[in-house]
Protein backbone atom coordinates (compact mmCIF):
# COMPACT_ATOMS: atom_id res chain seq x y z
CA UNK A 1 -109.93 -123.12 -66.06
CA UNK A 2 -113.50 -121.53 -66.11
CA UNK A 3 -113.62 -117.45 -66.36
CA UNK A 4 -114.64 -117.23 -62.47
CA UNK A 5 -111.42 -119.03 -61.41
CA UNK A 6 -109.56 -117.17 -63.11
CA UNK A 7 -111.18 -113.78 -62.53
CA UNK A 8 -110.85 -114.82 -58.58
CA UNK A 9 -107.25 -116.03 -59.12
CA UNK A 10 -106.82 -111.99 -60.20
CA UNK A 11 -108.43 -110.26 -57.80
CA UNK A 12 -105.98 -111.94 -55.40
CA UNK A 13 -102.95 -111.52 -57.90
CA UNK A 14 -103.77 -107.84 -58.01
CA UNK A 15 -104.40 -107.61 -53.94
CA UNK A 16 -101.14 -109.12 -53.42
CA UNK A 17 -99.37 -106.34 -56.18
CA UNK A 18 -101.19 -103.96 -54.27
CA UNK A 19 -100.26 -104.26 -50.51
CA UNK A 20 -96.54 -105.20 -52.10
CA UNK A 21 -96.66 -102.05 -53.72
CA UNK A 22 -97.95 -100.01 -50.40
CA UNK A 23 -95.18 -101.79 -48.11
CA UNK A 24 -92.57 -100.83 -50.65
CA UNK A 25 -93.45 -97.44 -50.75
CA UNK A 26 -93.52 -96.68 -46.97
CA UNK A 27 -90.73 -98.44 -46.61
CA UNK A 28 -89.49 -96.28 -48.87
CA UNK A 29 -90.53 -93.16 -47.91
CA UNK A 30 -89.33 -93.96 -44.37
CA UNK A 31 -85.61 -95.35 -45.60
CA UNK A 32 -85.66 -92.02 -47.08
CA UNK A 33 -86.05 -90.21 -43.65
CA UNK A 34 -84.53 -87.39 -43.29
CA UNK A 35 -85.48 -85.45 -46.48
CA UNK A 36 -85.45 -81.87 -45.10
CA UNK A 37 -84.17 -80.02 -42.03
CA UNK A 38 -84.57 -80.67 -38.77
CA UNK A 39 -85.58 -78.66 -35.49
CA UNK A 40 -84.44 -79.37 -32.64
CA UNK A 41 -86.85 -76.90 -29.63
CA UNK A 42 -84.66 -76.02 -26.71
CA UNK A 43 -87.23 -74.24 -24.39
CA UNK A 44 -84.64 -71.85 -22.43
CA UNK A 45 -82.64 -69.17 -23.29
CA UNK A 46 -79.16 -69.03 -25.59
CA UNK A 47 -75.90 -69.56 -23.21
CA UNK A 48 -76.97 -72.13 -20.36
CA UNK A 49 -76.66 -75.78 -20.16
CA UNK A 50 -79.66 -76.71 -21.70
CA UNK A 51 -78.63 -74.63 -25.25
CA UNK A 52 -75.39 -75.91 -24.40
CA UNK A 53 -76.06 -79.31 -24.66
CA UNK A 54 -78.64 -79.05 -27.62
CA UNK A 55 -76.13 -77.27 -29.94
CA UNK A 56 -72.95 -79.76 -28.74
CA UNK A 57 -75.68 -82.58 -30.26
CA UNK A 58 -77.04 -80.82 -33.37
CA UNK A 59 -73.62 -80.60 -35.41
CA UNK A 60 -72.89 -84.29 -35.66
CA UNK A 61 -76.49 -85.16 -35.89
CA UNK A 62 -76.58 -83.12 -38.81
CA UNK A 63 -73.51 -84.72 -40.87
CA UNK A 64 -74.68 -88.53 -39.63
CA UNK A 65 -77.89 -87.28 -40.97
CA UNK A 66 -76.88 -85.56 -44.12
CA UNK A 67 -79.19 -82.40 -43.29
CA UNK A 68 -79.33 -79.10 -41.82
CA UNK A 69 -80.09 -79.71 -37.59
CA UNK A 70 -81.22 -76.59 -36.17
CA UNK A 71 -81.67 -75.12 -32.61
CA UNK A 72 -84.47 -73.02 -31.96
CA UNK A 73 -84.37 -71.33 -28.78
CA UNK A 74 -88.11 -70.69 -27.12
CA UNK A 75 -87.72 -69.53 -23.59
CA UNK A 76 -90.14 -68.63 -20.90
CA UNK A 77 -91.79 -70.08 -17.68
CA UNK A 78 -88.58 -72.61 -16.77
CA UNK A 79 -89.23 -74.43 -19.87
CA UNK A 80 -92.78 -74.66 -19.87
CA UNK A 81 -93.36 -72.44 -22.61
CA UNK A 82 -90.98 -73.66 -24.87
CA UNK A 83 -92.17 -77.47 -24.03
CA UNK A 84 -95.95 -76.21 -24.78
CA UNK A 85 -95.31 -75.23 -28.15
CA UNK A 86 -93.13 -78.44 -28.75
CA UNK A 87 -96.37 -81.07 -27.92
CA UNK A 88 -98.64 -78.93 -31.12
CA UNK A 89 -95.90 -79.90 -33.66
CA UNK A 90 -96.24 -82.91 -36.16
CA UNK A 91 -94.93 -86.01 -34.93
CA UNK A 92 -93.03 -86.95 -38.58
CA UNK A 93 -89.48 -86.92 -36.98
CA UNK A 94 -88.59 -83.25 -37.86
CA UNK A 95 -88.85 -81.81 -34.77
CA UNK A 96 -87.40 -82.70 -31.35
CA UNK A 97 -87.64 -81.06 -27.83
CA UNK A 98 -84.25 -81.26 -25.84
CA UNK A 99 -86.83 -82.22 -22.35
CA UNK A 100 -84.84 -82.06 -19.06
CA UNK A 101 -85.90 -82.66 -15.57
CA UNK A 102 -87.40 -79.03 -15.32
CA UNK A 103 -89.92 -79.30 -17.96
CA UNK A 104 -90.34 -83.17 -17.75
CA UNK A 105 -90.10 -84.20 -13.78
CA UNK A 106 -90.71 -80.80 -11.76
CA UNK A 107 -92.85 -78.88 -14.05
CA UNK A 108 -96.10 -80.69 -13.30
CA UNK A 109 -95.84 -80.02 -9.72
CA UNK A 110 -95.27 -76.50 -10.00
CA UNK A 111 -97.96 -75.27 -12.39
CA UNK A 112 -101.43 -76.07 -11.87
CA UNK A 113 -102.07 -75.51 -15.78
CA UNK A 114 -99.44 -77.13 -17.44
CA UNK A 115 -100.47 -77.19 -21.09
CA UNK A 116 -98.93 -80.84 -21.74
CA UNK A 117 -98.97 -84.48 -20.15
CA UNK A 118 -95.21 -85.06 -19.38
CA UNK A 119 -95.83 -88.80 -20.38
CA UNK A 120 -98.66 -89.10 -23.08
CA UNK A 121 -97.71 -85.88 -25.40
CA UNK A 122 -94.26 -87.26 -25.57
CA UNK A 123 -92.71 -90.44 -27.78
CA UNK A 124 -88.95 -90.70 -25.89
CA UNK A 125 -85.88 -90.92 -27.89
CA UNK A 126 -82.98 -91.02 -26.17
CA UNK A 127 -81.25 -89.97 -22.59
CA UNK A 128 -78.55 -87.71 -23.08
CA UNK A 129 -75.88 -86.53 -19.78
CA UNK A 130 -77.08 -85.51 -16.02
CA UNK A 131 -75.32 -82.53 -14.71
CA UNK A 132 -74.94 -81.78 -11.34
CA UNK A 133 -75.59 -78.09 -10.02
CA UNK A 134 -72.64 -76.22 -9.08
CA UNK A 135 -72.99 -73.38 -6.26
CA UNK A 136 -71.31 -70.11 -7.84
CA UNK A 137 -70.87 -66.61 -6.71
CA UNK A 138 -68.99 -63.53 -8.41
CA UNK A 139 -65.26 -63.46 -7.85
CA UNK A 140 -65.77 -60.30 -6.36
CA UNK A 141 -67.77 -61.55 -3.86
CA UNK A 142 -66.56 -61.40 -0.01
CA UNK A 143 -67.44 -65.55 0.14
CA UNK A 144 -65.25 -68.08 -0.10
CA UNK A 145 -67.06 -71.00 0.91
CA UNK A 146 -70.58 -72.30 1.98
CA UNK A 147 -70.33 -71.26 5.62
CA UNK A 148 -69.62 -68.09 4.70
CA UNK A 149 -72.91 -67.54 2.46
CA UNK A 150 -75.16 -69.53 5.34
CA UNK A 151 -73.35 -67.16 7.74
CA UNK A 152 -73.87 -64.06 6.22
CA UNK A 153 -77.70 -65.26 5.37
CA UNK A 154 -78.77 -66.23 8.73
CA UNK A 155 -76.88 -63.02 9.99
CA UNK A 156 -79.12 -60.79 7.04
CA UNK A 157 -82.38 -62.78 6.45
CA UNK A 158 -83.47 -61.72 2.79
CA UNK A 159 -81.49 -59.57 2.14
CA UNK A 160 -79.54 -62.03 -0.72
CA UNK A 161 -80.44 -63.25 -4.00
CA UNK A 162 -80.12 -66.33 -6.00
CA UNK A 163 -81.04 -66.45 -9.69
CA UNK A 164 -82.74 -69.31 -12.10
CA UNK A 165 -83.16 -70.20 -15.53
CA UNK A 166 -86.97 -69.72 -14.23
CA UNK A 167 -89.42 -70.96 -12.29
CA UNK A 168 -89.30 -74.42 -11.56
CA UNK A 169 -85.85 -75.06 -13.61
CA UNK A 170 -82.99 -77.26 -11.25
CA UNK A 171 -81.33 -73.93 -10.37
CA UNK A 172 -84.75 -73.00 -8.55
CA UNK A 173 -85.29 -76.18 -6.87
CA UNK A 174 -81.48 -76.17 -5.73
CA UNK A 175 -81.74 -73.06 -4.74
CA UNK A 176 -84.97 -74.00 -3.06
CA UNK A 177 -83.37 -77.13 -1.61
CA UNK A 178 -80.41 -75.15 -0.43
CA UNK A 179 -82.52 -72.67 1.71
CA UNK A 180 -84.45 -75.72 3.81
CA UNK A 181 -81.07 -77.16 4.11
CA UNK A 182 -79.21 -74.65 5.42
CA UNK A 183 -82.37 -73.18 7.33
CA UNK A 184 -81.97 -69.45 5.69
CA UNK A 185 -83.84 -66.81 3.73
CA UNK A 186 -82.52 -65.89 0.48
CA UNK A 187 -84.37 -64.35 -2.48
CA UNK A 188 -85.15 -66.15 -5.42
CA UNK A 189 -84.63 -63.86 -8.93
CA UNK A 190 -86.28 -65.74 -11.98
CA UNK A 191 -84.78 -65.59 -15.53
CA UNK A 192 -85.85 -66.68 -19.02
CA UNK A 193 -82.66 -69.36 -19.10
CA UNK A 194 -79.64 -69.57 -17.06
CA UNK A 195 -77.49 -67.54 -19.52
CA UNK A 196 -79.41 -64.44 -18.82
CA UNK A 197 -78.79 -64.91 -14.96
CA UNK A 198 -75.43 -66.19 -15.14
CA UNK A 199 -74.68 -62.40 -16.82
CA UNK A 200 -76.23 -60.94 -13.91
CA UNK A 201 -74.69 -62.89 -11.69
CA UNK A 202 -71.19 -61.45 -12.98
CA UNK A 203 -72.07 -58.27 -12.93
CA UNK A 204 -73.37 -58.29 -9.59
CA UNK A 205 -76.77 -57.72 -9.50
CA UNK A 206 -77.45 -61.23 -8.17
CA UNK A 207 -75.81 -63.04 -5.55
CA UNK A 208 -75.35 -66.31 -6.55
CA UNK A 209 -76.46 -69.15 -8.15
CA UNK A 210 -76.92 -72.97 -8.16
CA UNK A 211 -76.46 -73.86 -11.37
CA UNK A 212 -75.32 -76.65 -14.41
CA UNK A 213 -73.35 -74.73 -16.98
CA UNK A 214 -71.08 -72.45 -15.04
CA UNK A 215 -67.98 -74.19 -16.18
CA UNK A 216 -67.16 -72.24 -19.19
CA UNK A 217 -67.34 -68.49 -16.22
CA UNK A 218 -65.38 -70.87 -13.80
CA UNK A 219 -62.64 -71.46 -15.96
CA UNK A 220 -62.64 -67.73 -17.80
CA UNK A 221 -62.46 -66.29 -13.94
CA UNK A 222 -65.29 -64.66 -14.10
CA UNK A 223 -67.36 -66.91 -11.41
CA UNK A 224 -66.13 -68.80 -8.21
CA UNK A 225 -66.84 -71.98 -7.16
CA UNK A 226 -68.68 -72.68 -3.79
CA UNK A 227 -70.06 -76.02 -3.33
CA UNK A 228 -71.00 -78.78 -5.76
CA UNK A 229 -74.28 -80.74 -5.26
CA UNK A 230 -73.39 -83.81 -6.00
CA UNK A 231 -72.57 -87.46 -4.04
CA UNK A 232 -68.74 -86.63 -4.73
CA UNK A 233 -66.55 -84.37 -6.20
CA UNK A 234 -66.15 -83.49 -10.34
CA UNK A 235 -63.13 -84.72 -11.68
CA UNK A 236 -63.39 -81.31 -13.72
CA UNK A 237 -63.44 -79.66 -9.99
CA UNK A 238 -61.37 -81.14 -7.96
CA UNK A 239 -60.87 -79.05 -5.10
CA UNK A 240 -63.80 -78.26 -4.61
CA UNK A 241 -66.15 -79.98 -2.22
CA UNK A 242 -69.60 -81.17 -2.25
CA UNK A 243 -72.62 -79.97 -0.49
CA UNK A 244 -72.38 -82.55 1.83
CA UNK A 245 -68.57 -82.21 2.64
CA UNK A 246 -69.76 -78.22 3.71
CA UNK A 247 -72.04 -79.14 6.05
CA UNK A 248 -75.38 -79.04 4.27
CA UNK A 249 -76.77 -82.08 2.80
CA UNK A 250 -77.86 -82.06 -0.68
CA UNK A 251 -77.40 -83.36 -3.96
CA UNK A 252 -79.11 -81.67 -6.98
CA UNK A 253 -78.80 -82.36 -10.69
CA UNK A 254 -80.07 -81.85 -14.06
CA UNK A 255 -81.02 -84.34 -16.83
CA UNK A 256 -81.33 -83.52 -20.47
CA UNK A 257 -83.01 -85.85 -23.52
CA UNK A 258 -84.79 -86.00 -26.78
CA UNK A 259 -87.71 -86.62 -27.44
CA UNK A 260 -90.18 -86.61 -30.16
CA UNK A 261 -94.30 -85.56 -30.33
CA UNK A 262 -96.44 -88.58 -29.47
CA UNK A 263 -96.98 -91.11 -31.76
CA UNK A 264 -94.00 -90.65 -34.12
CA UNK A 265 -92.98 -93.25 -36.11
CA UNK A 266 -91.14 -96.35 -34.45
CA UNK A 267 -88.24 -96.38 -37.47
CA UNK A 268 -88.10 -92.76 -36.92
CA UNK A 269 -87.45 -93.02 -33.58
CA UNK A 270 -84.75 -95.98 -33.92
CA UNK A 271 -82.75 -94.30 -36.37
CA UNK A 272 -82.40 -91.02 -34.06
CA UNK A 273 -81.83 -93.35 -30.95
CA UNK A 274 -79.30 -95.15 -32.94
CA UNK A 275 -77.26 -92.10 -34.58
CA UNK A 276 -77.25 -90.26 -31.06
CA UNK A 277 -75.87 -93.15 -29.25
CA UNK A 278 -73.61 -93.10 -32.13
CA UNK A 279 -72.36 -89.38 -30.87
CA UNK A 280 -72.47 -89.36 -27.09
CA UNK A 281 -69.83 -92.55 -27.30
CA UNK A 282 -67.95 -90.20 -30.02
CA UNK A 283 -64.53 -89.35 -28.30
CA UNK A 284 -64.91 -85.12 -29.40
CA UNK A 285 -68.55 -85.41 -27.69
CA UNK A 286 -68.09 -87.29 -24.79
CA UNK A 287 -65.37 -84.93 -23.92
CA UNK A 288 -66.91 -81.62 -24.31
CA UNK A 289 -69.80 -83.46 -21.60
CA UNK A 290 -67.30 -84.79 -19.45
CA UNK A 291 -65.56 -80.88 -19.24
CA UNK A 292 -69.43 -79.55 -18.61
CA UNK A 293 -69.08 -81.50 -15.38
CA UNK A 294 -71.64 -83.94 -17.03
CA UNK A 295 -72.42 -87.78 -16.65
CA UNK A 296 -72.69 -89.26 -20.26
CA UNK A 297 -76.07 -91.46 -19.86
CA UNK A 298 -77.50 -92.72 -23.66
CA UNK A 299 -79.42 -96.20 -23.78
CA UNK A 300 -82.95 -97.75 -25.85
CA UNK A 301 -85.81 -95.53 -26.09
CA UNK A 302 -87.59 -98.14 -23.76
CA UNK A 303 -84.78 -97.27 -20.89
CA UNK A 304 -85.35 -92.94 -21.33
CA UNK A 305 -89.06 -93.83 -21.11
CA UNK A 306 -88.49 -95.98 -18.27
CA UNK A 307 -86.16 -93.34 -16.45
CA UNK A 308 -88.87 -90.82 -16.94
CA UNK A 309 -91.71 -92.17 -15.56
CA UNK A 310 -89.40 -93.01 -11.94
CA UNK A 311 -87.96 -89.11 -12.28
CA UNK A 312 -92.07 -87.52 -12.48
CA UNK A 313 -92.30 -90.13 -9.03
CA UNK A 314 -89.36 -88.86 -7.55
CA UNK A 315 -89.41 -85.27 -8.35
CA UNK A 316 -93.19 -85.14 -6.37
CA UNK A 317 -91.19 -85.32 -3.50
CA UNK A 318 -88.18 -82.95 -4.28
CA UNK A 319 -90.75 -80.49 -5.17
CA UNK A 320 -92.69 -80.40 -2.16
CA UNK A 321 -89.79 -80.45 0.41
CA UNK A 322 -87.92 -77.56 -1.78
CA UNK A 323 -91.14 -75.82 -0.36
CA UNK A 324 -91.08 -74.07 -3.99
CA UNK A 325 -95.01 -72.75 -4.53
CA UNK A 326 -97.44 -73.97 -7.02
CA UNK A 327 -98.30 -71.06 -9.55
């Protein structure tokens, strides 16, 4: 064998070493995933549905993970805000935005000047639950059910008040929705996340409220329940009726997911969609949703993506007949 054979047969020897070597160590590095703490961004306040839901996640993704999974509350602007900060992070798998139908469907036909791309700035995970709104009021309050609110509104035009986790969040567009169904003029009072409002609500200084985590108030007697805005009744509500069943048609929920920064890594992405699959069919998890009033949902990466893109479609259309403006 002459020298140049053998110095060719080397160079190749040494390529092959080479890319082995490479593969092994990102396979590596990525079998190795997670190796610190996670965040998890939920862009509304503490105490509504949306922190409710992130939280309820974050605990057994943390032991299934074997690290600390944190919730980092950033609220402002119905999610926007929150969501805005999200799409700047690194897309290396440690931080995920809980993204819901405000921030990912309604958002970008509410604010002229987003700040993100509801598809391309996002790398879906997985689909979490749906919750349907839920029409409260104080228990102090003189109404009983929906006539009596659309009553006493048509009787006092503007004169009530329904509060939001912000604008553009599903308790504004219910709220919205409600008013062009029912033909009347109440108020709409914005909050930094439905927590915030809900507190007002019970002490008052709103009316009412349309809204997804009000189970917990329900229950502790501190809110009544009006109306739900779904196609039928909860199974956690039984007695009380729909939207419909009152007399003014309209169904209005929320959906919740994960989601990653664009372009994070496929195995990355497969090993959170697998793990949180893992959890939502856990008996202790699917509960607690089930008791929120929620509809579990789960499913491929490829589904939530394909779920998003048809919610942006539809939601054009529940945004402009809510009538809510464009800031």
């Amino acid at each position: 064998m002459t020298f140049k054979r053998l110095t060719q047969i080397t160079k190749k020897q040494v390529q092959s070493i080479l890319c082995l070597g490479l593969t092994c160590l990102t396979v590596s590095a990525w079998a190795a995933y997670p190796e610190k703490p996670i965040k998890i961004i939920v862009p509304w306040a503490t105490g509504g549905a949306t922190d409710q839901v992130g939280r309820l996640i974050a605990q057994p993704l943390s032991q299934a993970l074997g690290v600390p999974v944190i919730v980092d509350n950033k609220a402002g602007a119905g999610g926007v805000i929150g969501t805005q900060l999200f799409v700047k992070e690194k897309a290396d798998g440690y931080t995920l935005l809980l993204a819901t139908s405000s921030t990912n469907a309604a958002a970008p036909y509410l604010y002229s000047k987003l700040g993100f791309d509801p598809v391309s700035d996002f790398t879906p995970v997985v689909s979490l639950c749906s919750i349907p709104n839920v029409m409260v009021v104080p228990t102090k309050s003189p109404w009983n059910s929906l006539k009596d609110i659309v009553d006493a509104s048509k009787k006092s035009p503007g004169d009530f008040t329904y509060g939001s986790a912000g604008i553009g969040g599903s308790q504004h567009l219910a709220g919205a929705q409600f008013k062009t169904a029912a033909n009347i003029d109440i108020r709409h009072v914005p909050y930094k996340g439905s927590g915030p409002a809900a507190q007002d609500l019970v002490a008052g200084h709103i009316d009412m409220m349309i809204d997804t985590g009000s189970l917990g108030s329900i229950k502790g007697g501190l809110l009544r329940p009006i109306a739900v805005a779904s196609s039928k009744r909860l199974s956690v509500l039984p007695n009380v009726p729909t939207f419909n069943e009152a007399g003014v048609p309209m169904v209005a929920s929320a959906w919740y997911g994960l989601v990653l920064p664009a372009g994070a890594p496929e195995d990355v992405v497969n090993r959170l969609n697998i793990e949180i699959n893992k959890i939502l069919k856990s008996k202790e998890v699917s509960t607690r949703l089930v008791e929120m009033g929620a509809e579990v949902m789960g499913g491929t990466s490829a589904e939530f993506a394909k779920f998003t893109t048809s919610e942006l479609k539809r939601y054009e259309a529940i945004v402009k007949n809510s009538g809510a403006p464009k800031e």
